[in-house]
PDB file of N, CA and C in Angstrom:
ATOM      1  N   UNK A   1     119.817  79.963  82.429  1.00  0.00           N
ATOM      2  CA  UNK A   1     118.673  80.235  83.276  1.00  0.00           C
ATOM      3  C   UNK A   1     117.640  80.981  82.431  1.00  0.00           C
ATOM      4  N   UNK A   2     116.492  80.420  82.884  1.00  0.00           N
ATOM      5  CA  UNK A   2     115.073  80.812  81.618  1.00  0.00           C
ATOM      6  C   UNK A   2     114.596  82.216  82.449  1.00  0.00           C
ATOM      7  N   UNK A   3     114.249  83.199  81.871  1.00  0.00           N
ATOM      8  CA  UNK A   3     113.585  85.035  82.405  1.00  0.00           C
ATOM      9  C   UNK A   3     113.007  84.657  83.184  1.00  0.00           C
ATOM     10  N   UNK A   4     111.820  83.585  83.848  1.00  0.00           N
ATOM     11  CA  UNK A   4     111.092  83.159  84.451  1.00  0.00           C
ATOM     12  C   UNK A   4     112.056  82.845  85.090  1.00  0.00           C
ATOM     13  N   UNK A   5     113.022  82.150  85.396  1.00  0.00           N
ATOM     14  CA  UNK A   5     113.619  81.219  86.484  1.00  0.00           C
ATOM     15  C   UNK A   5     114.728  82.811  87.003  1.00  0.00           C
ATOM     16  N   UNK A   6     115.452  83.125  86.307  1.00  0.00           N
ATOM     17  CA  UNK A   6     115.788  84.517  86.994  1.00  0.00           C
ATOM     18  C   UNK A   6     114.587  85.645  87.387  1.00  0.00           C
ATOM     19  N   UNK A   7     113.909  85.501  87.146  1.00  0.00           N
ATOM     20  CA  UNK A   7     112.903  86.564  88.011  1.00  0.00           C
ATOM     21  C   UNK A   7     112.401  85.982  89.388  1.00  0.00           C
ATOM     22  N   UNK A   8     112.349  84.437  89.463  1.00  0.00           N
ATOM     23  CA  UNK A   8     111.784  83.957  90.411  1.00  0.00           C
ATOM     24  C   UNK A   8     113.308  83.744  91.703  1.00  0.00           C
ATOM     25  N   UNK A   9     114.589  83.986  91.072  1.00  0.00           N
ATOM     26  CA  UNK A   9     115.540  83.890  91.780  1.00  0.00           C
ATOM     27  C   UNK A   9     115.650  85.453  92.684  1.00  0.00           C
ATOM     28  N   UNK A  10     115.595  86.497  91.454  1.00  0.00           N
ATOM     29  CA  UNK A  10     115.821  87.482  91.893  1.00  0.00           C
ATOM     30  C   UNK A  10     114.531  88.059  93.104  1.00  0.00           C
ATOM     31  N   UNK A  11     113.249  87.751  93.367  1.00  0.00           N
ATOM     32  CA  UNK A  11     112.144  87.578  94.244  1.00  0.00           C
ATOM     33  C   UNK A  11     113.132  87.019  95.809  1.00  0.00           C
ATOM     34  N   UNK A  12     113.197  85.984  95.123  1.00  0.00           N
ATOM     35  CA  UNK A  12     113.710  84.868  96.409  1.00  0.00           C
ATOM     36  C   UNK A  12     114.920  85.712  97.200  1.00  0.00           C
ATOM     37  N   UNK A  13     116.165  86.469  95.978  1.00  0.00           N
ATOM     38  CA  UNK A  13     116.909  86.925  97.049  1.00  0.00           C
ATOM     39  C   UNK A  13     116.459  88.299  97.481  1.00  0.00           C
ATOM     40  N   UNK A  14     115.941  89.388  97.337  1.00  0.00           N
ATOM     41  CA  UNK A  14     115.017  90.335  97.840  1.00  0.00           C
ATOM     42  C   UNK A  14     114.354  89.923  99.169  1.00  0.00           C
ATOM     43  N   UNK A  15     114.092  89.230  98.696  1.00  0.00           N
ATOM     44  CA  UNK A  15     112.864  88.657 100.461  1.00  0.00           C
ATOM     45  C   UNK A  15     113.346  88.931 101.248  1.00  0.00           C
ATOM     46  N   UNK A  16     115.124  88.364 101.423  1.00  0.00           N
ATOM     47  CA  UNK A  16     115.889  88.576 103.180  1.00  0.00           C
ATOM     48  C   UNK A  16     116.025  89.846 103.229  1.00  0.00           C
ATOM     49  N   UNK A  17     116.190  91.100 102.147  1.00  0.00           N
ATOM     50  CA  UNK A  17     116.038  92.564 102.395  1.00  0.00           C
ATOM     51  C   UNK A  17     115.090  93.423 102.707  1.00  0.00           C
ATOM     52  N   UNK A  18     113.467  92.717 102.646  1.00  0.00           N
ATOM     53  CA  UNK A  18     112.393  93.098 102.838  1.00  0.00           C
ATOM     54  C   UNK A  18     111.935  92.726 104.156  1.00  0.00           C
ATOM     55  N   UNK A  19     111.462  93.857 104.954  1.00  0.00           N
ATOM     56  CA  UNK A  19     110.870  93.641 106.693  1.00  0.00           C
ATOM     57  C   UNK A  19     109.523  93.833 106.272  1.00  0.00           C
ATOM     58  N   UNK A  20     108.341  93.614 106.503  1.00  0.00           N
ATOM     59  CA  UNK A  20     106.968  94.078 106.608  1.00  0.00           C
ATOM     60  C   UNK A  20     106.588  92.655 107.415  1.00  0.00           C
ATOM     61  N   UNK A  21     105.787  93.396 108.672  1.00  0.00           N
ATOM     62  CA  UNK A  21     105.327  93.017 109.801  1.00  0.00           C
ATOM     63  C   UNK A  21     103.899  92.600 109.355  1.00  0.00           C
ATOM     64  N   UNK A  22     103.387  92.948 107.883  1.00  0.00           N
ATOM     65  CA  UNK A  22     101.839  92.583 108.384  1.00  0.00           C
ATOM     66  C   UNK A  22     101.949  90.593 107.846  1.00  0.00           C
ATOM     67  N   UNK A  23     102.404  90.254 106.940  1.00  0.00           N
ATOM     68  CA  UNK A  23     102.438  89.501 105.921  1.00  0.00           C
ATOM     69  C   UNK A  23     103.137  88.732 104.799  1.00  0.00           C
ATOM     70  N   UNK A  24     103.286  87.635 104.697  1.00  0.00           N
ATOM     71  CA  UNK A  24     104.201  86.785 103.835  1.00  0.00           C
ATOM     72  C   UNK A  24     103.956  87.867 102.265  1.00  0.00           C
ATOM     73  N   UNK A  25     102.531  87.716 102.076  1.00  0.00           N
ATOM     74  CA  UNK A  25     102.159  88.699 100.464  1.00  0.00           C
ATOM     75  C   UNK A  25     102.797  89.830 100.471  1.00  0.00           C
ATOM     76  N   UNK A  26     102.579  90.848 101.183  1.00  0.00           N
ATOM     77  CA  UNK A  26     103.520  91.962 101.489  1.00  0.00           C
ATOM     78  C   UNK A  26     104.900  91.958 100.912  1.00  0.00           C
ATOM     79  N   UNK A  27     105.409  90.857 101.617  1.00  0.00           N
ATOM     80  CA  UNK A  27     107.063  91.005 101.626  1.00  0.00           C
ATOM     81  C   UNK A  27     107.511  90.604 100.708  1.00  0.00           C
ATOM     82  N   UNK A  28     106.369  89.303  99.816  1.00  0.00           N
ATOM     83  CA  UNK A  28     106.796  89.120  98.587  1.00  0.00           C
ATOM     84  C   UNK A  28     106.471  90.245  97.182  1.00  0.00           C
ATOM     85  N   UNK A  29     105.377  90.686  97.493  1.00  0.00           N
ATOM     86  CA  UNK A  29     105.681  92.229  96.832  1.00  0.00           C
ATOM     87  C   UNK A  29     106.697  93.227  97.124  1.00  0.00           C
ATOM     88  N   UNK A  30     106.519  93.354  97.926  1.00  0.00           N
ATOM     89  CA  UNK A  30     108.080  94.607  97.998  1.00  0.00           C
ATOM     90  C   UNK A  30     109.166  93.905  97.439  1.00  0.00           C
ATOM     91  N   UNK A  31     109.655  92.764  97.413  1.00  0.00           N
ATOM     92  CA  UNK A  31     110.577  92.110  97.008  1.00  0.00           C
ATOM     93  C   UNK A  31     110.319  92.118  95.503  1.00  0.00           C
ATOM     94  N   UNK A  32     109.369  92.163  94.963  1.00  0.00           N
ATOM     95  CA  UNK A  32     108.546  91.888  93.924  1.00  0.00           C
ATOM     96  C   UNK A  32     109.395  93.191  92.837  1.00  0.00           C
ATOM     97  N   UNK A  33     108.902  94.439  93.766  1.00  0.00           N
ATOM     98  CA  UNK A  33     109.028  95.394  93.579  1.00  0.00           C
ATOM     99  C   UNK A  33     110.940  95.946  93.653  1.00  0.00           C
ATOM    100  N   UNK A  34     111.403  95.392  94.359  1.00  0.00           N
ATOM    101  CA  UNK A  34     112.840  95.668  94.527  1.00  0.00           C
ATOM    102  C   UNK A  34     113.337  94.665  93.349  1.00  0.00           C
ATOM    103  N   UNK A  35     113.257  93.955  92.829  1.00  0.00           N
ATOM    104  CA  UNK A  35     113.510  93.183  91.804  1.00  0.00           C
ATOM    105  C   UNK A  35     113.092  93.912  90.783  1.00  0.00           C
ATOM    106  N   UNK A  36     112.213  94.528  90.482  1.00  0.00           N
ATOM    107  CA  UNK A  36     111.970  94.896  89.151  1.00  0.00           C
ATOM    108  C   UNK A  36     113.194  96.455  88.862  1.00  0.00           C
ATOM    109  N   UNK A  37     113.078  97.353  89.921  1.00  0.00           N
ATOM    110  CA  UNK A  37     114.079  97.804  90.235  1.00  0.00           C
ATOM    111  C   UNK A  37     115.465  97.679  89.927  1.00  0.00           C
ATOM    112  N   UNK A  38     116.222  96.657  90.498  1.00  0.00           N
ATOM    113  CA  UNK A  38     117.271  96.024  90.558  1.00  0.00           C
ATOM    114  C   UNK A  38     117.480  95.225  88.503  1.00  0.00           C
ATOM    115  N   UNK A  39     116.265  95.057  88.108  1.00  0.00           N
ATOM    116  CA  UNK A  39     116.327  95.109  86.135  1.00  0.00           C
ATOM    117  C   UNK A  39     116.179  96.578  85.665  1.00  0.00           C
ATOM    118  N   UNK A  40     115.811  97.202  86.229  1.00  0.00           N
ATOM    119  CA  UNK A  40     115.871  98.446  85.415  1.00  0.00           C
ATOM    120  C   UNK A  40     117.205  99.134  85.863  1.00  0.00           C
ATOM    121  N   UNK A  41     117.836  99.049  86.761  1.00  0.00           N
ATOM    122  CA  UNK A  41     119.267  99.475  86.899  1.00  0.00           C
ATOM    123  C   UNK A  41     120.127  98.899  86.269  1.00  0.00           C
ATOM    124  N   UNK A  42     120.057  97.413  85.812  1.00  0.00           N
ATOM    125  CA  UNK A  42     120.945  96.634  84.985  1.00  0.00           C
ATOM    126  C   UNK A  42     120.648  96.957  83.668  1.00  0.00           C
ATOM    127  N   UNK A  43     119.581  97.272  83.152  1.00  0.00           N
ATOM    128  CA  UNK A  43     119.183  98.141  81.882  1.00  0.00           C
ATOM    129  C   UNK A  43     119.950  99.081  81.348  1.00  0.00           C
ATOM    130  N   UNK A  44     119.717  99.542  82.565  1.00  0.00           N
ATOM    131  CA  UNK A  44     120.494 101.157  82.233  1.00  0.00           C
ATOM    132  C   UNK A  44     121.602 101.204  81.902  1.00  0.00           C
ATOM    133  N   UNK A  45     122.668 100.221  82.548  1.00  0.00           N
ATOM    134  CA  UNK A  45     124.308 100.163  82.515  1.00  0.00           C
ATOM    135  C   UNK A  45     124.209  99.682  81.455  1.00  0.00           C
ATOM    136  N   UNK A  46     123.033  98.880  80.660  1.00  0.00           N
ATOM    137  CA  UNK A  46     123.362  97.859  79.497  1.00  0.00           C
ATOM    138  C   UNK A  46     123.218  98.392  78.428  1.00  0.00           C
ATOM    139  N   UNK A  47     122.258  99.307  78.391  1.00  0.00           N
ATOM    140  CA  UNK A  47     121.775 100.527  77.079  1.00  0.00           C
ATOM    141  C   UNK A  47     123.147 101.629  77.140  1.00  0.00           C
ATOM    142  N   UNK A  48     123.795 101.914  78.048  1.00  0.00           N
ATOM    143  CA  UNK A  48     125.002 102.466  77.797  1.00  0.00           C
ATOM    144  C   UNK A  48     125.975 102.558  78.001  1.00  0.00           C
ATOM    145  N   UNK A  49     126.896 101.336  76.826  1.00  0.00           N
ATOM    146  CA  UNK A  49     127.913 100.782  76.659  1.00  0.00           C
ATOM    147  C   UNK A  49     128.753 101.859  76.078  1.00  0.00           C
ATOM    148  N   UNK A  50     129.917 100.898  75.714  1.00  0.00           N
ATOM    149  CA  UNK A  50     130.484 101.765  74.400  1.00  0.00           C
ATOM    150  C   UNK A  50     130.352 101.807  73.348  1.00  0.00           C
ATOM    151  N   UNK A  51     130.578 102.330  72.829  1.00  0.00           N
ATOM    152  CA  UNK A  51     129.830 102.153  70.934  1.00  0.00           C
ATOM    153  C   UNK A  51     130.155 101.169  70.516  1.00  0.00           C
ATOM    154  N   UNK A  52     130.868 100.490  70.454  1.00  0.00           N
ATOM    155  CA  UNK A  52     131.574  99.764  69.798  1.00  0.00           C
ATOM    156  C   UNK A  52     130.766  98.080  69.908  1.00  0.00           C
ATOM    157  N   UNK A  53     129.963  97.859  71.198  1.00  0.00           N
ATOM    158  CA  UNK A  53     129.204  97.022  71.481  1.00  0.00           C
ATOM    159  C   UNK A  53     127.710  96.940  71.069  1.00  0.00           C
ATOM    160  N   UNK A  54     127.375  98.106  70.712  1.00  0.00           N
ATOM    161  CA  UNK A  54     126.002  98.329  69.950  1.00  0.00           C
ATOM    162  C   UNK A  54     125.631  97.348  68.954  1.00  0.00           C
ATOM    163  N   UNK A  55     124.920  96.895  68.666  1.00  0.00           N
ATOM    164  CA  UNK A  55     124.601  95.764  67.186  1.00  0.00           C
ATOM    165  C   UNK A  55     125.469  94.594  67.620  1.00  0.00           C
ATOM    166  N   UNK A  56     125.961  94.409  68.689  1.00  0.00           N
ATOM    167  CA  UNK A  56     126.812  93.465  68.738  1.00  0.00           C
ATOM    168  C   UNK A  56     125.570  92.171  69.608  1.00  0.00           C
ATOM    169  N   UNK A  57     125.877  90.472  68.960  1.00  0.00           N
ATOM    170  CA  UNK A  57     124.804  89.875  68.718  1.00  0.00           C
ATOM    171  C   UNK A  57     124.814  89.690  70.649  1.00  0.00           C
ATOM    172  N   UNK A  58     125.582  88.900  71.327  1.00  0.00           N
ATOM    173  CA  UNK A  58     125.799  88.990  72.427  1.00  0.00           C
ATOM    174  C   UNK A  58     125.313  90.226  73.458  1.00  0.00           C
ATOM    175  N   UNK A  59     125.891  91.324  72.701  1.00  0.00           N
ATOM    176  CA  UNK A  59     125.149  92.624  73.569  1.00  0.00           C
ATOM    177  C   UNK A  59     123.511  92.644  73.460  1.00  0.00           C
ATOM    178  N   UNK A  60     122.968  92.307  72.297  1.00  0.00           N
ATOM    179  CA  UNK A  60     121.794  92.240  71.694  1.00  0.00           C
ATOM    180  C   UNK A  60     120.852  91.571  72.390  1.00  0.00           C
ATOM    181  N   UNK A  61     121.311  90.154  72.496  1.00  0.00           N
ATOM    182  CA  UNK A  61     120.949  89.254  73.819  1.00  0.00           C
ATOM    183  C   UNK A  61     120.663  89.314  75.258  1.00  0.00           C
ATOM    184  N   UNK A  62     121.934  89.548  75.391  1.00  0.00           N
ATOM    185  CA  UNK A  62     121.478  90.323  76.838  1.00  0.00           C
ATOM    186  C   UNK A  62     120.894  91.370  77.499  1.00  0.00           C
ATOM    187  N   UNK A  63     120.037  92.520  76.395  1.00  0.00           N
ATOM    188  CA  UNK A  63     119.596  93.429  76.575  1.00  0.00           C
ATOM    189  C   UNK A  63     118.175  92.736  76.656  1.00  0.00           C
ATOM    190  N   UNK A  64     118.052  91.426  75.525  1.00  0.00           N
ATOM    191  CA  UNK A  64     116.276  91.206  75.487  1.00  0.00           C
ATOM    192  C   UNK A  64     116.278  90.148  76.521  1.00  0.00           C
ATOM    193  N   UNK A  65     117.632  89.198  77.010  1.00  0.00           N
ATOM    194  CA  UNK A  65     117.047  88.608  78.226  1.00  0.00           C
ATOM    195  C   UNK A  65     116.684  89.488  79.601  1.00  0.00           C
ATOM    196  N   UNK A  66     117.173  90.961  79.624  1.00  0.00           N
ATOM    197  CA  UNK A  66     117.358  91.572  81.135  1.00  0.00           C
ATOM    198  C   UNK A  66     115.408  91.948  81.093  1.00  0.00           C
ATOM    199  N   UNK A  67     115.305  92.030  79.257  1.00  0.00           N
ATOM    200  CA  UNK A  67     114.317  92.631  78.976  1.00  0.00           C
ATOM    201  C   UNK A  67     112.750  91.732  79.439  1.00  0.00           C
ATOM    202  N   UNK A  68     113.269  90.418  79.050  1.00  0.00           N
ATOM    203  CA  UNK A  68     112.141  89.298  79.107  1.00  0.00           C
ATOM    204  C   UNK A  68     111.886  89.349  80.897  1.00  0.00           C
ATOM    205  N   UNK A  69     113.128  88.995  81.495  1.00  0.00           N
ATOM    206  CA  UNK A  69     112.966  89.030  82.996  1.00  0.00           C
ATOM    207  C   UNK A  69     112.349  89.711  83.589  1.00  0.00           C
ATOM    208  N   UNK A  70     112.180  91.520  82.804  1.00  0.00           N
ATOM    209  CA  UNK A  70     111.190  92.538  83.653  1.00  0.00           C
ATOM    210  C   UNK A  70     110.026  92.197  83.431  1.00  0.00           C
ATOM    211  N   UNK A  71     109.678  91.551  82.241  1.00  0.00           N
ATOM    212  CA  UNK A  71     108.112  90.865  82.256  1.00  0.00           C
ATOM    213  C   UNK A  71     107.922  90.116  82.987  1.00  0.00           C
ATOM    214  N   UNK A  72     108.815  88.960  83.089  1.00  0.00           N
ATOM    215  CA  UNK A  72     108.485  87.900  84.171  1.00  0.00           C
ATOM    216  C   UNK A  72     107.919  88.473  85.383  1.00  0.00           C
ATOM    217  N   UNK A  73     108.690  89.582  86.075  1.00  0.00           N
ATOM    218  CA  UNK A  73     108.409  90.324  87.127  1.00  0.00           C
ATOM    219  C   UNK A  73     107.402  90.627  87.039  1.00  0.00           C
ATOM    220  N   UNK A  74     106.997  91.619  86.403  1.00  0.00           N
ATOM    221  CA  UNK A  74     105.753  91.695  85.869  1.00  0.00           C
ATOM    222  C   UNK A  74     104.764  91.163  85.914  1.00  0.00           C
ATOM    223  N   UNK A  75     104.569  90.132  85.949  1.00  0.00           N
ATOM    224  CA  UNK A  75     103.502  89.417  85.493  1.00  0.00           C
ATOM    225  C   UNK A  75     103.290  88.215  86.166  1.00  0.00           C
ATOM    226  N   UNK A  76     104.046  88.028  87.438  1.00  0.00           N
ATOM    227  CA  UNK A  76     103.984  87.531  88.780  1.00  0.00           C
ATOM    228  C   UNK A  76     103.500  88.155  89.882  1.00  0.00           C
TER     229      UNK A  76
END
């Protein structure tokens, strides 16, 4: 799955957790917003592993895809 296609997943499932009464835009921002959220908590667990995973190419990866996805967010 491409940062773009997980950011646009992670939007989509947010939505059913988001209530706002005024507006479709609304709810897709807050969702917007709970998604970007929901990457910076997966960040966090990911920046601190055990040592032993540091420099490791796989760990490496998945730190710049969680990383690319917060742009996606971003920038939607």
């Amino acid at each position: 799955m491409t940062p773009k296609e997980q950011a646009d997943e992670l939007i989509s499932s947010m939505l059913s957790y988001v209530r706002v009464d005024k507006s479709f835009m609304l709810m897709k921002i807050s969702a917007k917003f709970c998604a970007i959220e929901a990457v910076k908590q997966i960040l966090i667990v990911l920046k601190s592993p055990p040592i032993e995973n540091k420099g490791h190419m796989l760990y490496d990866s998945q730190i710049d895809y969680w990383n690319q996805v917060e742009v996606e967010l971003r920038t939607q």
